[in-house]
C-alpha atoms as a PDB file:
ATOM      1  CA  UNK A   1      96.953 240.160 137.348  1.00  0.00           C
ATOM      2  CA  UNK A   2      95.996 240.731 133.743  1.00  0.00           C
ATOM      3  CA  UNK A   3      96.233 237.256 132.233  1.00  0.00           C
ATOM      4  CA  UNK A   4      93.786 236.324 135.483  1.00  0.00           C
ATOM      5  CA  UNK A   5      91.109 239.390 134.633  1.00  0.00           C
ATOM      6  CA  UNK A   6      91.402 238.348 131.054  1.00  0.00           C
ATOM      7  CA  UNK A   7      90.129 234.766 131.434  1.00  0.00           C
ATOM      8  CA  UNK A   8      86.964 235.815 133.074  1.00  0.00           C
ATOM      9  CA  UNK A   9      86.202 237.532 129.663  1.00  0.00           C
ATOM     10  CA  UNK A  10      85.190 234.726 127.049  1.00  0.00           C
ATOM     11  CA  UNK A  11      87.598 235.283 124.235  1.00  0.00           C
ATOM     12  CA  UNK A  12      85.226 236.936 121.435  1.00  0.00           C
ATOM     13  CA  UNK A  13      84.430 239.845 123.987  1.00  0.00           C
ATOM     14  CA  UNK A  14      88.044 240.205 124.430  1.00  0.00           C
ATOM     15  CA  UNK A  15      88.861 241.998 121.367  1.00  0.00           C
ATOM     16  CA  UNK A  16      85.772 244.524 122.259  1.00  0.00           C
ATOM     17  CA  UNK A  17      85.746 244.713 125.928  1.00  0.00           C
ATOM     18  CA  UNK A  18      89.440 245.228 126.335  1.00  0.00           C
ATOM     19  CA  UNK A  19      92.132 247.375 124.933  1.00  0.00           C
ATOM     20  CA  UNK A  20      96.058 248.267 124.805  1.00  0.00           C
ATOM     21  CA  UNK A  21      97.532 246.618 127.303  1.00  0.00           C
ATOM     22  CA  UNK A  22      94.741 245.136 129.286  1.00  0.00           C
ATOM     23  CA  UNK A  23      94.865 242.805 126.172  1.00  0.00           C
ATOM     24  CA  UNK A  24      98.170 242.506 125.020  1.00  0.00           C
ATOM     25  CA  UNK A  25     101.679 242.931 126.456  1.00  0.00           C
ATOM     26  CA  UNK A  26     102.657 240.489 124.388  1.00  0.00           C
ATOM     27  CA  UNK A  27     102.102 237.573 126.172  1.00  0.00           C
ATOM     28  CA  UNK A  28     101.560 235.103 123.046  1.00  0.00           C
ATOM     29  CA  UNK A  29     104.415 236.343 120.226  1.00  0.00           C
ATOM     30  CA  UNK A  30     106.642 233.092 121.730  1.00  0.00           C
ATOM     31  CA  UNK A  31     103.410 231.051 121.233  1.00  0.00           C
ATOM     32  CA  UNK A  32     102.854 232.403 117.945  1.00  0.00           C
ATOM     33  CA  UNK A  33     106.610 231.555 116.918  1.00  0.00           C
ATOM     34  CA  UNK A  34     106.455 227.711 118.796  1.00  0.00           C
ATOM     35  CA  UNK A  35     103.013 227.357 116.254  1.00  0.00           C
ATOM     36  CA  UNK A  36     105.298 228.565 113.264  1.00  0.00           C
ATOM     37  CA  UNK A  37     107.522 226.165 114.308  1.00  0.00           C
ATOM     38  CA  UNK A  38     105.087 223.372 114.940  1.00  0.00           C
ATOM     39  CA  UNK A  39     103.369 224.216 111.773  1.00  0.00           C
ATOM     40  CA  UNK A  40     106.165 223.883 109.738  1.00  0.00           C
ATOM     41  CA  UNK A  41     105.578 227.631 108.271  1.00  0.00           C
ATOM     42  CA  UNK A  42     108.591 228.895 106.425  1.00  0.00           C
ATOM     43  CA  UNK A  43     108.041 232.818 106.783  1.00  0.00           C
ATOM     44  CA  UNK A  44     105.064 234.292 107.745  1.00  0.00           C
ATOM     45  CA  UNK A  45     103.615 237.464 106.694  1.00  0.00           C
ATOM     46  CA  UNK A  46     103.422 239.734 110.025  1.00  0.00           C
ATOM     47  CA  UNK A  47     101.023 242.485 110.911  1.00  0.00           C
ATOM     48  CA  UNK A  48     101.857 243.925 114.412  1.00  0.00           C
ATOM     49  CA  UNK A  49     100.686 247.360 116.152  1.00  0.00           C
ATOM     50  CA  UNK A  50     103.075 247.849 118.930  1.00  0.00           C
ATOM     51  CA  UNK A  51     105.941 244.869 120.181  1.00  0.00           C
ATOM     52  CA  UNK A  52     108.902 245.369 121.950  1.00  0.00           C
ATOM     53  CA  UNK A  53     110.318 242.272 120.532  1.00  0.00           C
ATOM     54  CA  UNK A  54     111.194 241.522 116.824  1.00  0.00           C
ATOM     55  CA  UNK A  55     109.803 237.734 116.307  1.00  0.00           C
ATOM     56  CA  UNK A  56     112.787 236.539 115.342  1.00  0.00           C
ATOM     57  CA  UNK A  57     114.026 236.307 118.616  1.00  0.00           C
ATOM     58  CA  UNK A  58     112.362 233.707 119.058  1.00  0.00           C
ATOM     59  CA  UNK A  59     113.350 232.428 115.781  1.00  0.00           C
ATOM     60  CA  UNK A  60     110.224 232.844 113.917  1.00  0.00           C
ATOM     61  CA  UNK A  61     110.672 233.986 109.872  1.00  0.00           C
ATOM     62  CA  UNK A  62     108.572 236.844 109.168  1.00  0.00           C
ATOM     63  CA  UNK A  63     108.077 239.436 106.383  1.00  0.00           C
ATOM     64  CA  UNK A  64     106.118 242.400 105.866  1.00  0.00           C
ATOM     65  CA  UNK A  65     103.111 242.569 103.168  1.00  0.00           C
ATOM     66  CA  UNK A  66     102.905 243.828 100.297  1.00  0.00           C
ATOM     67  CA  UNK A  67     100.551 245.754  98.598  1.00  0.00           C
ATOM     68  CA  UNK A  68      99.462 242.716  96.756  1.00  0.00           C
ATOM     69  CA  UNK A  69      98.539 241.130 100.191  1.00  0.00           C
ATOM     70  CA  UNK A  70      95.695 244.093 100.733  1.00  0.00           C
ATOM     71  CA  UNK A  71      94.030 242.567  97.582  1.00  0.00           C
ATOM     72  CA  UNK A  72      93.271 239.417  99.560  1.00  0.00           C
ATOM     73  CA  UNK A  73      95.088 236.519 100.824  1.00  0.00           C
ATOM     74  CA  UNK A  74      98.202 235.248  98.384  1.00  0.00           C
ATOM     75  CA  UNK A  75      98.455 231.588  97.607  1.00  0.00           C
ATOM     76  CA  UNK A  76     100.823 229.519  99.732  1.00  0.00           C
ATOM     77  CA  UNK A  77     101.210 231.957 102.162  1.00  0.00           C
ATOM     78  CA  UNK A  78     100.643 232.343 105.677  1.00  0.00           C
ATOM     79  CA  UNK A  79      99.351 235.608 107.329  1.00  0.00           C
ATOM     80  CA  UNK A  80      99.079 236.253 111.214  1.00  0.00           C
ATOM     81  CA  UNK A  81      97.354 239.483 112.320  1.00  0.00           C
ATOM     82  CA  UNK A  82      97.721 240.633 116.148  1.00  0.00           C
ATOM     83  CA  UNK A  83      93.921 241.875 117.501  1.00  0.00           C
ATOM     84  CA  UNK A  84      95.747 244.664 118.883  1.00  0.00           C
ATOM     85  CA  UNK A  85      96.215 245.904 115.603  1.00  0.00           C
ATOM     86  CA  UNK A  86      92.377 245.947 114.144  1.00  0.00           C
ATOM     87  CA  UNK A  87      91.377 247.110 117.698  1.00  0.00           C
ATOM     88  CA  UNK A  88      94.063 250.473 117.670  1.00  0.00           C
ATOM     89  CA  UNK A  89      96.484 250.574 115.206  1.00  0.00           C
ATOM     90  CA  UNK A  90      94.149 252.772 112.543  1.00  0.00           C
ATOM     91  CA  UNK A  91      93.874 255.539 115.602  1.00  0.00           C
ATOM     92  CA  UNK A  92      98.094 255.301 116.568  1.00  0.00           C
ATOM     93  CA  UNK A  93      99.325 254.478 113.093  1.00  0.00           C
ATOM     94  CA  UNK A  94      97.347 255.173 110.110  1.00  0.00           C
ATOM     95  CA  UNK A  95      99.942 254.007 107.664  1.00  0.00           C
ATOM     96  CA  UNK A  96      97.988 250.563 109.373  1.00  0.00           C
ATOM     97  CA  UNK A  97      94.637 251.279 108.620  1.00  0.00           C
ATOM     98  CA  UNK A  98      94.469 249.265 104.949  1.00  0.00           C
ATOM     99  CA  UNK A  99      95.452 246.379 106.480  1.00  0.00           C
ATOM    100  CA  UNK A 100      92.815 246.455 109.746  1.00  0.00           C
ATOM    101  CA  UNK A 101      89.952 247.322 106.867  1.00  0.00           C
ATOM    102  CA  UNK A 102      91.446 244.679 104.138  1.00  0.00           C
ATOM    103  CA  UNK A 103      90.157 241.057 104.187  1.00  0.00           C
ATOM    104  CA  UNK A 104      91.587 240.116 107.263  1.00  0.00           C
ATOM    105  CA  UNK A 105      88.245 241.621 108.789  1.00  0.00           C
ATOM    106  CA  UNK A 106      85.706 239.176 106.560  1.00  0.00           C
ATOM    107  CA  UNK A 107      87.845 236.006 106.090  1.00  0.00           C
ATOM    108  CA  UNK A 108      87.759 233.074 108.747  1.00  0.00           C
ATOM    109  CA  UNK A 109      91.342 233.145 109.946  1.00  0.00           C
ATOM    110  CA  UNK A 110      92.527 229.501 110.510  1.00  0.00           C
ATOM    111  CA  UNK A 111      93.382 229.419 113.744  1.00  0.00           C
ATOM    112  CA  UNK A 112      93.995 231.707 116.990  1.00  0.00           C
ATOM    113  CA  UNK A 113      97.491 231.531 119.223  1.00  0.00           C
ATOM    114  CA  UNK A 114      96.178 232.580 122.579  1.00  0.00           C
ATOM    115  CA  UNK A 115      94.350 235.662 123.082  1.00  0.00           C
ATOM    116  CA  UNK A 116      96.118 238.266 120.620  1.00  0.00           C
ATOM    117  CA  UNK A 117      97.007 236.357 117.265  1.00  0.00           C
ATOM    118  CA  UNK A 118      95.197 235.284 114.286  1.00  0.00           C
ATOM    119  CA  UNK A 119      96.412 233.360 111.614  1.00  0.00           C
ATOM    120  CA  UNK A 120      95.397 232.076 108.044  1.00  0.00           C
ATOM    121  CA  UNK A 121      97.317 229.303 106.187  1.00  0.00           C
ATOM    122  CA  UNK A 122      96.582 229.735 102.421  1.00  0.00           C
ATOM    123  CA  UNK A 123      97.224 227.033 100.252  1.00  0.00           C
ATOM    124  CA  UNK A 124      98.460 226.822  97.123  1.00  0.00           C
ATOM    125  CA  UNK A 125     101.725 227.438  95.331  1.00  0.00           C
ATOM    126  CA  UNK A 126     103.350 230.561  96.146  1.00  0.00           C
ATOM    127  CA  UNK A 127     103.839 233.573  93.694  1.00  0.00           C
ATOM    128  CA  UNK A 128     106.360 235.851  93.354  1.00  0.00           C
ATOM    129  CA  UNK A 129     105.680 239.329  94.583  1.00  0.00           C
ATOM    130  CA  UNK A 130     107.411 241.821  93.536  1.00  0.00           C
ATOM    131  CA  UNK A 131     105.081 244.436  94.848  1.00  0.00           C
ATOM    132  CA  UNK A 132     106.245 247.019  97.196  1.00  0.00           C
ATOM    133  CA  UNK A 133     106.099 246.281 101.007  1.00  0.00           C
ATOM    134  CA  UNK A 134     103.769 248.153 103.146  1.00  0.00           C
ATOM    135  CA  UNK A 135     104.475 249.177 106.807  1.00  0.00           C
ATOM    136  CA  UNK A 136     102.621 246.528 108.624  1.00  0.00           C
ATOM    137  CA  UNK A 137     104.999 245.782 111.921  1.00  0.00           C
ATOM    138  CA  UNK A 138     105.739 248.693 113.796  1.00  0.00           C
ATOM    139  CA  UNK A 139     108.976 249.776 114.905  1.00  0.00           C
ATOM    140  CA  UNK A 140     110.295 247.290 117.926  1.00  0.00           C
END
């Protein structure tokens, strides 16, 4: 029944008119892992509020950011940010918040897998970071 009230809401009011589960139950993380594939992403740097499955199941390559990812996006790498997060993961997680207020809010992302994920594919050559990883997937 959700996925049927959810496409009489045009996707831009989604993220505002809907929350928690009436949004996500996780409905696109195989889409977002078939797009990694298809894409031809090596890992990709995950921010997820809530999941019951680790994306790997569905053998997509995924990392946590750094705190040198906050600062803005990192050359040559690519970021993908569930809505879910930005809408509730600063009320049910704090350790979140940086992340929903970082550039992710004012930066175009690239594309959109479904309803719940955003991605941005940086270019460029990629940099080591050696910075220390911040808790930006909660626990599965």
């Amino acid at each position: 029944m959700i996925s049927y009230f959810n496409d009489l809401v045009s996707w831009p009011q989604k993220v505002y008119d809907l929350g928690d589960s009436n949004l996500d139950i996780g409905q696109d993380l195989k889409r977002l892992a078939d797009t990694a594939r298809q894409r031809n992403w090596g890992k990709v740097k995950l921010a997820q509020f809530g999941g019951a499955i680790d994306p790997s199941v569905y053998g997509m390559k995924w990392d946590y950011w750094t705190q040198k990812d906050l600062s803005g996006p990192q050359p040559g790498q690519v970021y993908a940010v569930n809505v879910f997060l930005l809408q509730l993961g600063p009320a049910f997680s704090p350790s979140m918040t940086p992340i929903a207020k970082s550039w992710v809010i004012s930066t175009p992302p690239t594309g959109r897998v479904g309803d719940t994920w955003l991605f941005f594919e940086i270019p460029g050559k990629p940099i080591t970071d050696s910075s220390s990883l911040i808790p930006s997937v909660s626990v599965f």
